[in-house]
PDB file of N, CA and C in Angstrom:
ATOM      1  N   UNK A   1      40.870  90.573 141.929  1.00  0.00           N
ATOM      2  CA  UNK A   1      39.789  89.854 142.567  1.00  0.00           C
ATOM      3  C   UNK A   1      39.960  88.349 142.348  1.00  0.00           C
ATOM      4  N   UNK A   2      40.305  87.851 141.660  1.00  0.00           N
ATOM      5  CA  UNK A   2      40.602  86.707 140.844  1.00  0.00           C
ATOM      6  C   UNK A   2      41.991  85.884 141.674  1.00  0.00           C
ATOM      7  N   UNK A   3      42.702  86.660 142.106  1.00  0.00           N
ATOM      8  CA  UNK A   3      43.700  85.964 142.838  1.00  0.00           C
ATOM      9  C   UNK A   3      43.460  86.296 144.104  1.00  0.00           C
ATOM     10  N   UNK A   4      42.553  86.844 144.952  1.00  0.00           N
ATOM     11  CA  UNK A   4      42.303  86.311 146.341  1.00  0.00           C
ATOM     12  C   UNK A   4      40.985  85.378 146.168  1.00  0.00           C
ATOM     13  N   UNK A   5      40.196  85.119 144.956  1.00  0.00           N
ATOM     14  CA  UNK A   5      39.686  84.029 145.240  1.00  0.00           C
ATOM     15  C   UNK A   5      40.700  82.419 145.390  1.00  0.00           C
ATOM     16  N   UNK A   6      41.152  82.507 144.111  1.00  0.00           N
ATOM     17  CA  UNK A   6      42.452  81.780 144.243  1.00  0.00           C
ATOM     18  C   UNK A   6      43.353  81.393 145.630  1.00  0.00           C
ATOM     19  N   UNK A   7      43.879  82.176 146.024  1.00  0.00           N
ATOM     20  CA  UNK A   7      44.452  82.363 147.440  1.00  0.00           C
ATOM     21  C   UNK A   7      43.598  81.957 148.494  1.00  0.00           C
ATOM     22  N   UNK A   8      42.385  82.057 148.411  1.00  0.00           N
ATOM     23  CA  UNK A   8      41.376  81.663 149.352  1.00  0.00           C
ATOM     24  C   UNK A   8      40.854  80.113 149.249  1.00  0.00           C
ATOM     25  N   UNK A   9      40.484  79.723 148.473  1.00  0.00           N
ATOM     26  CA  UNK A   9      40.684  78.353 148.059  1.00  0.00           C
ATOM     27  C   UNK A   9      41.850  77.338 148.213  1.00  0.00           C
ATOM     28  N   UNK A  10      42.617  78.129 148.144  1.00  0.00           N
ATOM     29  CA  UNK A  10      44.366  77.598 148.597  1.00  0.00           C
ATOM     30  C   UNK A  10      44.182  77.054 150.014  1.00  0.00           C
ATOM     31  N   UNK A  11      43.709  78.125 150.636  1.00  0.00           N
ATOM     32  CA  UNK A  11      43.754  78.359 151.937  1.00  0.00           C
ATOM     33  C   UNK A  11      43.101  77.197 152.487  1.00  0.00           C
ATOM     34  N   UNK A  12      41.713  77.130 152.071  1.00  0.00           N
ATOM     35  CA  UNK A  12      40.622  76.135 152.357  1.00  0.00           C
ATOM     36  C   UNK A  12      41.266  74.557 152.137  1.00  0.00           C
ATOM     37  N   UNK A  13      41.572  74.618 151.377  1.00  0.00           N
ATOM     38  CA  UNK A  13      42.109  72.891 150.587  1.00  0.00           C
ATOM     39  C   UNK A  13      43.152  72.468 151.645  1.00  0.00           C
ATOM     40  N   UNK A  14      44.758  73.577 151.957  1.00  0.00           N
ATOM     41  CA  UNK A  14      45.506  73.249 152.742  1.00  0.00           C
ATOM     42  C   UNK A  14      44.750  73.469 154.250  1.00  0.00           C
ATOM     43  N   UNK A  15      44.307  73.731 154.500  1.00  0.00           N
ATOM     44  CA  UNK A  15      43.616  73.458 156.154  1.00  0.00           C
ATOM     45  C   UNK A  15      42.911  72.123 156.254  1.00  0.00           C
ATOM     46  N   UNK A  16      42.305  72.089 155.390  1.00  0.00           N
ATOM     47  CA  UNK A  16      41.104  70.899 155.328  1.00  0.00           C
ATOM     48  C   UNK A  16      42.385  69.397 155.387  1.00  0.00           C
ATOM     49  N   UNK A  17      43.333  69.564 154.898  1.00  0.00           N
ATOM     50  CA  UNK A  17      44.393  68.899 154.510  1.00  0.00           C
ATOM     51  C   UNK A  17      44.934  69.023 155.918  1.00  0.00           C
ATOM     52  N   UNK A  18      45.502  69.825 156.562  1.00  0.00           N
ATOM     53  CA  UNK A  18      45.874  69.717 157.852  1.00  0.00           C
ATOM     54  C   UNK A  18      44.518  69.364 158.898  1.00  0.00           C
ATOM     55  N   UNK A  19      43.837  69.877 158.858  1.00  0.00           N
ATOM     56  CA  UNK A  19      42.660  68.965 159.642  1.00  0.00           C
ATOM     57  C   UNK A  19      42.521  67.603 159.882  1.00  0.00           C
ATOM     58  N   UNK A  20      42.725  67.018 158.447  1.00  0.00           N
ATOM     59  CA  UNK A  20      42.553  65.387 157.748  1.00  0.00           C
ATOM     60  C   UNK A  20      43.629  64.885 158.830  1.00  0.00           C
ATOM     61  N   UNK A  21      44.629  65.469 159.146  1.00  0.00           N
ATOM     62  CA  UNK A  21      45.798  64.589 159.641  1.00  0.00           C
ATOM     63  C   UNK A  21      45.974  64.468 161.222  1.00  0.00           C
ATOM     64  N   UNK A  22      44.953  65.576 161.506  1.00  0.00           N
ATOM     65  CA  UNK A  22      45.083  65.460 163.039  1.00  0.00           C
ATOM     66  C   UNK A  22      44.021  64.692 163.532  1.00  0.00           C
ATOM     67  N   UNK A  23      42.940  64.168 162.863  1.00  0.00           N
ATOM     68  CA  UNK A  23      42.227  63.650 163.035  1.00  0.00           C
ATOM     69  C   UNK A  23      42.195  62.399 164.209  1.00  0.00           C
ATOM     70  N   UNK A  24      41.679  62.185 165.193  1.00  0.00           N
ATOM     71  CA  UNK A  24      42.706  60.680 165.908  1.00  0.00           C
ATOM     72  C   UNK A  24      42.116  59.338 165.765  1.00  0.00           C
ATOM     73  N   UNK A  25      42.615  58.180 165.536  1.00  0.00           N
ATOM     74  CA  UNK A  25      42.541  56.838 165.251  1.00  0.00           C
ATOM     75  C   UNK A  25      42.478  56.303 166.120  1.00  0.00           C
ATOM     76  N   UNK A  26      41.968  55.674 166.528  1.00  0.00           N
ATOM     77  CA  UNK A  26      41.471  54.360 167.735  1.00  0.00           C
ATOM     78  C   UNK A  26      43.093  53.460 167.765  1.00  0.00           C
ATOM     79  N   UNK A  27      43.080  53.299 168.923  1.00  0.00           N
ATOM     80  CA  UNK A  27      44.489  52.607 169.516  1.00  0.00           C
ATOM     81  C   UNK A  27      44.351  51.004 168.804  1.00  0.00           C
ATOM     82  N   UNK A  28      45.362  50.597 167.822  1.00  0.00           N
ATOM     83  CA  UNK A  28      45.460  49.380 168.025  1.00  0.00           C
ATOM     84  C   UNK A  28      45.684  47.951 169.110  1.00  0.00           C
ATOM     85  N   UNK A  29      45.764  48.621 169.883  1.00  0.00           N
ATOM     86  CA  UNK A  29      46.209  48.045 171.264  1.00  0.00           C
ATOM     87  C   UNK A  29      46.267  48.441 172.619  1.00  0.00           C
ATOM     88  N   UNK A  30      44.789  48.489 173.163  1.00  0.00           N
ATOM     89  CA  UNK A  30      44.752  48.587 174.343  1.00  0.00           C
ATOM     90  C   UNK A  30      45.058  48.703 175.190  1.00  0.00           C
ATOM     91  N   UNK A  31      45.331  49.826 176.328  1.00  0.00           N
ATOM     92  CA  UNK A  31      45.867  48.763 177.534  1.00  0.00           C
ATOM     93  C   UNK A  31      44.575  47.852 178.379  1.00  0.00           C
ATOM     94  N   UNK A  32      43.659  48.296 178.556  1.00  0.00           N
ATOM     95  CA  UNK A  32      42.769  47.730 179.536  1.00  0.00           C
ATOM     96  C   UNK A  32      41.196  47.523 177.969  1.00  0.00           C
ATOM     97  N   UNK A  33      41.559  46.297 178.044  1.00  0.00           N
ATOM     98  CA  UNK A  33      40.281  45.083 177.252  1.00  0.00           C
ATOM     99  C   UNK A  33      38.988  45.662 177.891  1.00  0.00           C
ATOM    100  N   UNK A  34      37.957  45.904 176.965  1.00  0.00           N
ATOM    101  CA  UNK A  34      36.674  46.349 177.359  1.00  0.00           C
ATOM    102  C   UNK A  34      35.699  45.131 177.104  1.00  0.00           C
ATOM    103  N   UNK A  35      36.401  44.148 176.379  1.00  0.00           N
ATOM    104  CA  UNK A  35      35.395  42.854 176.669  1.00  0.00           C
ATOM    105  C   UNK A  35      35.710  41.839 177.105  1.00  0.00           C
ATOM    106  N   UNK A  36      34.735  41.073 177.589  1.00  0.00           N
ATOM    107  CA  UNK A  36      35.121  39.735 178.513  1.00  0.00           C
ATOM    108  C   UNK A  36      36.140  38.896 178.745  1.00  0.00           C
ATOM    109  N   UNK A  37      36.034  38.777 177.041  1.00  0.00           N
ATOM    110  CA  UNK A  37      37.322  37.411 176.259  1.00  0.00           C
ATOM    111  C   UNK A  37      38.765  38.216 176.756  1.00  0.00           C
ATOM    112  N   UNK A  38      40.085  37.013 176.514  1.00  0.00           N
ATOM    113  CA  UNK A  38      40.972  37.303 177.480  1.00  0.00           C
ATOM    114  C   UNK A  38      41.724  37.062 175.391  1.00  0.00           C
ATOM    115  N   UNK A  39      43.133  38.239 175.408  1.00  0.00           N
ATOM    116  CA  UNK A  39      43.730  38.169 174.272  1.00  0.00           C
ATOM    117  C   UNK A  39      44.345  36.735 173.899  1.00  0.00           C
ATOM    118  N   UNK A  40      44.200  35.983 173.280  1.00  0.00           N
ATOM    119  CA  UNK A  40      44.667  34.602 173.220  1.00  0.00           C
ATOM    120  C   UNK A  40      46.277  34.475 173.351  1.00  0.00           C
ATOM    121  N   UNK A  41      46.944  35.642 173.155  1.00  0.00           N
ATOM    122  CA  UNK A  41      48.394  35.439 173.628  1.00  0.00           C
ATOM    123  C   UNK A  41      48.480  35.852 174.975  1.00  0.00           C
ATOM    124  N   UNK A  42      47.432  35.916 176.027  1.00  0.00           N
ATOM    125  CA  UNK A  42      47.404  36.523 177.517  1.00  0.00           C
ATOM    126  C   UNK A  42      48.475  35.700 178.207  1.00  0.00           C
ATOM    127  N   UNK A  43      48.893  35.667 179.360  1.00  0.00           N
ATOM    128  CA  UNK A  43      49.545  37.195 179.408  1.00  0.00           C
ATOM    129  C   UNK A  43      50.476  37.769 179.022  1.00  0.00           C
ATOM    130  N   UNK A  44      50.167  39.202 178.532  1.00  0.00           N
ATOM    131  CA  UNK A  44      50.912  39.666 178.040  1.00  0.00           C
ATOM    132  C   UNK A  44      51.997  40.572 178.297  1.00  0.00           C
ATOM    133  N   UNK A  45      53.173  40.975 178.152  1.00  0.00           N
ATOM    134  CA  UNK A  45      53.762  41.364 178.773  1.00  0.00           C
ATOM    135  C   UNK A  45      54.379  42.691 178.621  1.00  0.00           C
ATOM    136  N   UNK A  46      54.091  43.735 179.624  1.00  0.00           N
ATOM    137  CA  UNK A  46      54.092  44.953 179.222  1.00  0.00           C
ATOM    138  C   UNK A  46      54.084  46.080 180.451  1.00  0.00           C
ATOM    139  N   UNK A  47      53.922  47.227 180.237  1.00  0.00           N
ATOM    140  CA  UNK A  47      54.265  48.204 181.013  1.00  0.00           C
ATOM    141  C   UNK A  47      52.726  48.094 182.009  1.00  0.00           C
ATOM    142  N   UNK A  48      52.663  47.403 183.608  1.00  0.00           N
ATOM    143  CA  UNK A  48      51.142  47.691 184.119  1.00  0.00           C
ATOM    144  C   UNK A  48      51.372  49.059 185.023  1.00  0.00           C
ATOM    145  N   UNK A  49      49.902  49.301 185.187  1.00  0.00           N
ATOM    146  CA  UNK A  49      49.728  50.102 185.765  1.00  0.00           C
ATOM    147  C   UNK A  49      48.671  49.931 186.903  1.00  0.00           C
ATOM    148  N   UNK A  50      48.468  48.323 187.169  1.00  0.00           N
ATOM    149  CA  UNK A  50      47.472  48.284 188.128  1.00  0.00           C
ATOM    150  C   UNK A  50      47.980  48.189 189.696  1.00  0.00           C
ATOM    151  N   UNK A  51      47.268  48.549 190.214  1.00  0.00           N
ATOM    152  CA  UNK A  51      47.807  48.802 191.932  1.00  0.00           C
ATOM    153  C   UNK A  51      47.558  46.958 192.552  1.00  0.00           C
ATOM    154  N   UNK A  52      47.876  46.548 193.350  1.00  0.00           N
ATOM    155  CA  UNK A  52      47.822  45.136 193.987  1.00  0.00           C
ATOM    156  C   UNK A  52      46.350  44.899 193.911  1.00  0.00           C
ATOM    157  N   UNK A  53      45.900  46.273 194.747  1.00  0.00           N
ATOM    158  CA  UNK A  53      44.379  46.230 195.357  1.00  0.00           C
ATOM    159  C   UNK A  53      43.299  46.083 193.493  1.00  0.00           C
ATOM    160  N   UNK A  54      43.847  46.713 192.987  1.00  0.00           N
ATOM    161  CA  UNK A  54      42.972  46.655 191.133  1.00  0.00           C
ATOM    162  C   UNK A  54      43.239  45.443 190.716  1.00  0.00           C
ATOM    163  N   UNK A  55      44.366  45.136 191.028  1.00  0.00           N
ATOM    164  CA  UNK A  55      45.263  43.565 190.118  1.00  0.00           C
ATOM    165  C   UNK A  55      44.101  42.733 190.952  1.00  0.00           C
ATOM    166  N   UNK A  56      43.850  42.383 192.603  1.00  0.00           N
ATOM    167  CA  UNK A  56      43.138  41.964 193.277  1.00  0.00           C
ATOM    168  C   UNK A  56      41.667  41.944 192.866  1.00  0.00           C
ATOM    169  N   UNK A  57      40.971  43.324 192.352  1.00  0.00           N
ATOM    170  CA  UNK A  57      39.894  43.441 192.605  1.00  0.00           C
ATOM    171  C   UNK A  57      39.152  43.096 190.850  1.00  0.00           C
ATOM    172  N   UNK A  58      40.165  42.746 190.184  1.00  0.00           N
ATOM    173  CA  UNK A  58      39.802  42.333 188.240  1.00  0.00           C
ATOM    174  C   UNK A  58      39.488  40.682 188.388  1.00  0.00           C
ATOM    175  N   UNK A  59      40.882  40.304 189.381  1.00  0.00           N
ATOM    176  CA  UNK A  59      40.721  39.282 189.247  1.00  0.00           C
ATOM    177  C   UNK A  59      39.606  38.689 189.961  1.00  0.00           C
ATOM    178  N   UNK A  60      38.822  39.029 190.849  1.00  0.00           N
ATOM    179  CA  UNK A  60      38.070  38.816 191.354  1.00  0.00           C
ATOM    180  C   UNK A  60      36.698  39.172 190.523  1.00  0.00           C
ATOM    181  N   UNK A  61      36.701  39.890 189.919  1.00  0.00           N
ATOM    182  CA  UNK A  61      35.777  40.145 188.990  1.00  0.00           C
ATOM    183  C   UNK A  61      35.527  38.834 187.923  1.00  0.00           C
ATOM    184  N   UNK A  62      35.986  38.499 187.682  1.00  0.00           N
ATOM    185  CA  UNK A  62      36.590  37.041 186.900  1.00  0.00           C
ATOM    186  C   UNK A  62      36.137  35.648 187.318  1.00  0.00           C
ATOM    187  N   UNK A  63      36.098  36.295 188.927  1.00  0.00           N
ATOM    188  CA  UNK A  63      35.010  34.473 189.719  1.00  0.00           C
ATOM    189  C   UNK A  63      35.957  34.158 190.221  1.00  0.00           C
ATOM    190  N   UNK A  64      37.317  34.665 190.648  1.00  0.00           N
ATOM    191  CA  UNK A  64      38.193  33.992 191.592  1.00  0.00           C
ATOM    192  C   UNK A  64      37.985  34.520 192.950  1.00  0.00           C
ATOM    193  N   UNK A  65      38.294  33.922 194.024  1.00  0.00           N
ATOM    194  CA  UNK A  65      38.027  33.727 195.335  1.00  0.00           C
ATOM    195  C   UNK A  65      39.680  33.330 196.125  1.00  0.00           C
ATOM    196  N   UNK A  66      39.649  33.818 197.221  1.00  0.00           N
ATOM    197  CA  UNK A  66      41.107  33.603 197.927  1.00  0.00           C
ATOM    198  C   UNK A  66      41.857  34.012 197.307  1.00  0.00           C
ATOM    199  N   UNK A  67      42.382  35.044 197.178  1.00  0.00           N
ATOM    200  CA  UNK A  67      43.505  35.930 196.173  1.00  0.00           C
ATOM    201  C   UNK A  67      44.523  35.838 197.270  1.00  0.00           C
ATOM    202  N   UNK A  68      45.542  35.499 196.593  1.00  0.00           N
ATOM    203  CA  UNK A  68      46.397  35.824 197.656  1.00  0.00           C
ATOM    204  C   UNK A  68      48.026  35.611 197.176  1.00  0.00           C
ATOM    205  N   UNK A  69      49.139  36.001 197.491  1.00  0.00           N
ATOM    206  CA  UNK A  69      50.558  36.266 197.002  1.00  0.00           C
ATOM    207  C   UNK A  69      50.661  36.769 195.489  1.00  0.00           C
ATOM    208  N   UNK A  70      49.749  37.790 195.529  1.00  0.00           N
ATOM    209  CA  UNK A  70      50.041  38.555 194.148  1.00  0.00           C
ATOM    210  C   UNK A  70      51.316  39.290 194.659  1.00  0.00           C
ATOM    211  N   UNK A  71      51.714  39.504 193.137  1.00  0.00           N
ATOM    212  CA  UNK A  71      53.619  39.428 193.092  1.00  0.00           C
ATOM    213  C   UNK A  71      53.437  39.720 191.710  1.00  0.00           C
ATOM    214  N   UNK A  72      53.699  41.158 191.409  1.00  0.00           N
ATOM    215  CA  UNK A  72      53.931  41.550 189.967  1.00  0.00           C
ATOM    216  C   UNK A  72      55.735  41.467 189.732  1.00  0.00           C
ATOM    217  N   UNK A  73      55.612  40.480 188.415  1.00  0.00           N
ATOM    218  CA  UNK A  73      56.596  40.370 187.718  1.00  0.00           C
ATOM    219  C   UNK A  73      57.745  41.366 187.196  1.00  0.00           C
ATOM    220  N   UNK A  74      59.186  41.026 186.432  1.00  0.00           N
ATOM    221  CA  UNK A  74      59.535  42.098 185.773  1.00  0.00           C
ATOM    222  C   UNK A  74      58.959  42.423 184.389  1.00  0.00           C
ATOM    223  N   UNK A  75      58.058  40.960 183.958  1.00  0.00           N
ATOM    224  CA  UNK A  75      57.461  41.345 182.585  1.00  0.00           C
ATOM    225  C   UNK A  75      56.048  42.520 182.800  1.00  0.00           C
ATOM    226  N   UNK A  76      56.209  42.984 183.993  1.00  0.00           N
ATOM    227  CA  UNK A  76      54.307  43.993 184.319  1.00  0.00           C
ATOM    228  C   UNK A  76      53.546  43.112 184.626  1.00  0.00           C
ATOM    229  N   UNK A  77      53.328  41.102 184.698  1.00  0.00           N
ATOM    230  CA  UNK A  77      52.391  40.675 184.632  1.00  0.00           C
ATOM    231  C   UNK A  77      52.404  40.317 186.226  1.00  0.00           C
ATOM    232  N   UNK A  78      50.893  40.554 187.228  1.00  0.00           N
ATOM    233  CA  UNK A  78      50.669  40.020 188.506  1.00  0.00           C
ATOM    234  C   UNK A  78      50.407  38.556 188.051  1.00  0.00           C
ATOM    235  N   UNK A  79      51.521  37.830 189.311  1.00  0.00           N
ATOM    236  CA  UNK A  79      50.890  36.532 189.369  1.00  0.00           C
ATOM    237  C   UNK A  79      50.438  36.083 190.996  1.00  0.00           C
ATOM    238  N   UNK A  80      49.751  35.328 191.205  1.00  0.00           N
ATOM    239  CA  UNK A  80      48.943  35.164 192.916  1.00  0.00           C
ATOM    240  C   UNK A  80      48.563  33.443 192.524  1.00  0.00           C
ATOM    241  N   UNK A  81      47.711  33.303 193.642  1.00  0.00           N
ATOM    242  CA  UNK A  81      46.824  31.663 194.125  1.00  0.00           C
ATOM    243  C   UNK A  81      45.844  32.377 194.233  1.00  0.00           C
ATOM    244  N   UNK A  82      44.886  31.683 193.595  1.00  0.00           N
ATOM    245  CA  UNK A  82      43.060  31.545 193.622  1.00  0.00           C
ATOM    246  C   UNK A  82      42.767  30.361 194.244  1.00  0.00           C
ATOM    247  N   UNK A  83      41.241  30.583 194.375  1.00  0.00           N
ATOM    248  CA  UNK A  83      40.339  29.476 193.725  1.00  0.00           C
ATOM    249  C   UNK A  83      39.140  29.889 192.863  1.00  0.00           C
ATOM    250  N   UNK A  84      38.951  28.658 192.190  1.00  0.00           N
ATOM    251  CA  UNK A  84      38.280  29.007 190.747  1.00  0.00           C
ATOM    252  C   UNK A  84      37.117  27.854 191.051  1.00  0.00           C
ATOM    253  N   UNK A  85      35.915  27.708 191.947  1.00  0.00           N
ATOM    254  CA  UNK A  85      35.037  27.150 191.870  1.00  0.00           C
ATOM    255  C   UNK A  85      35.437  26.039 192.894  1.00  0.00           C
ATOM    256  N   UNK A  86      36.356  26.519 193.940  1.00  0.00           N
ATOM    257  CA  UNK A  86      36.363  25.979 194.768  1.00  0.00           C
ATOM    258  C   UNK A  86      37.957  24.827 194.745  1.00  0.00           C
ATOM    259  N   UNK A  87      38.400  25.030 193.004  1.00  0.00           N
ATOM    260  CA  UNK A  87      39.738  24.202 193.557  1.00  0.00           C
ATOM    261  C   UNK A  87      40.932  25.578 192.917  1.00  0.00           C
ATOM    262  N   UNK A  88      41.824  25.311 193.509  1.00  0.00           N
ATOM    263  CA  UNK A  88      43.285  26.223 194.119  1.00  0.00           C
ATOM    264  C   UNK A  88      44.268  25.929 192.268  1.00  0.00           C
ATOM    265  N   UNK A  89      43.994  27.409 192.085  1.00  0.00           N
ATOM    266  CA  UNK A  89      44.482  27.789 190.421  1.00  0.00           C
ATOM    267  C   UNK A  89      45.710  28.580 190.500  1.00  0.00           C
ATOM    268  N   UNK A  90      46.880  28.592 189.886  1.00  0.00           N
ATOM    269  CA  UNK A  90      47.929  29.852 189.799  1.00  0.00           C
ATOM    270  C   UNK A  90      46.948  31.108 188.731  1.00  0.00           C
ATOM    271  N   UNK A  91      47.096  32.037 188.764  1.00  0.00           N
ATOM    272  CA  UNK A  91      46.302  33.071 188.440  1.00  0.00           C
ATOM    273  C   UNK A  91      47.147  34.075 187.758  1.00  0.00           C
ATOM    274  N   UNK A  92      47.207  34.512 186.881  1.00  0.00           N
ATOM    275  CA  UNK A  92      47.817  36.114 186.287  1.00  0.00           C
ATOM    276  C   UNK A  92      46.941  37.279 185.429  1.00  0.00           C
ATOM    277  N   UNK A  93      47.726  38.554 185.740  1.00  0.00           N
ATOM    278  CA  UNK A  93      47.019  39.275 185.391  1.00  0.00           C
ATOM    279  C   UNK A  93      47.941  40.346 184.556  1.00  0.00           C
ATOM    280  N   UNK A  94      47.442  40.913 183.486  1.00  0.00           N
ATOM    281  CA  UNK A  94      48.353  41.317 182.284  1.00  0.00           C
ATOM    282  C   UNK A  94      47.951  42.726 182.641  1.00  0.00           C
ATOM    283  N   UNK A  95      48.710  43.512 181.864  1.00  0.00           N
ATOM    284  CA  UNK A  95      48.393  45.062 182.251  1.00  0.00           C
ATOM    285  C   UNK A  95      47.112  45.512 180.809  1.00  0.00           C
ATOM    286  N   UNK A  96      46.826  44.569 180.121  1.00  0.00           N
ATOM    287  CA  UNK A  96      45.398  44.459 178.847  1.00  0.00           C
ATOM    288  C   UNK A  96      43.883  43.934 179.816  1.00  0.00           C
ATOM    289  N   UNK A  97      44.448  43.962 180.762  1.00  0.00           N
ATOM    290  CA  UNK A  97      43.677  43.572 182.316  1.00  0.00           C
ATOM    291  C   UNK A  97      42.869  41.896 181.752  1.00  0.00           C
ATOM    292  N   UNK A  98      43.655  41.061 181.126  1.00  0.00           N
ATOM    293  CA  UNK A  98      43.572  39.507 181.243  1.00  0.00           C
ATOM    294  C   UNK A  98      44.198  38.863 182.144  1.00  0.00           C
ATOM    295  N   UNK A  99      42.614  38.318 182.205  1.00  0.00           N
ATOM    296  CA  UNK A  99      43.285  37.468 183.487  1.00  0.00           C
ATOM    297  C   UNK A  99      43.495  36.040 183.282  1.00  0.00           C
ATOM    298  N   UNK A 100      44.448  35.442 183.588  1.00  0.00           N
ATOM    299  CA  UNK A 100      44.269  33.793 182.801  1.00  0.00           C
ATOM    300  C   UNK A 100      44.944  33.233 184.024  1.00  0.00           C
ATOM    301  N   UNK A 101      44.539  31.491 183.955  1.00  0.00           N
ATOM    302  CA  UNK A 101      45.393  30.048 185.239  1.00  0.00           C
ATOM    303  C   UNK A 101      46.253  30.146 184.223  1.00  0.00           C
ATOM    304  N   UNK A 102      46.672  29.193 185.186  1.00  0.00           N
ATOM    305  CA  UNK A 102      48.411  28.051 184.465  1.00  0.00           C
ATOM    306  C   UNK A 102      47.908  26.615 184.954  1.00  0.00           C
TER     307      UNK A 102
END
């Protein structure tokens, strides 16, 4: 009796132990930024996955106006012409979905 309590406790400790490890951790690194601010090394350069029309429709989210000759890079980053309050900005867009001028 004494060694299937034993054995059973075994049991418990190593599961709980494999449990612990599958557990999942929050991504150090994003692909798509859930807040406003743009990563201070923007843009960044990396694998995108946004379509012209998304690359188009973020940046516009952003307050730019007249989008136009977006042209994704070999670094993943879209670059196009805005305007930004009415004067004519170079524009990019990172696949961390920052959008930053030049």
């Amino acid at each position: 009796m004494r060694s299937i309590s034993i054995i059973a406790a075994a049991t418990l400790v190593t599961a709980s132990a494999f449990a612990a490890d599958l557990t999942p951790t929050a991504p150090h690194n994003p692909a798509v930024k859930t807040t406003a601010g743009n990563n201070p090394g923007a843009p960044v350069a990396g694998a995108n996955s946004f379509t012209q029309r998304e690359a188009r429709s973020r940046i516009a989210a952003r307050g730019f106006s007249n989008i136009s000759a977006l042209k994704k890079d070999k670094n993943g980053i879209w670059h196009g012409k805005a305007l930004k309050d009415g004067t004519p900005v170079n524009v990019s867009l990172d696949y961390e979905g920052n959008v930053v001028t030049q």
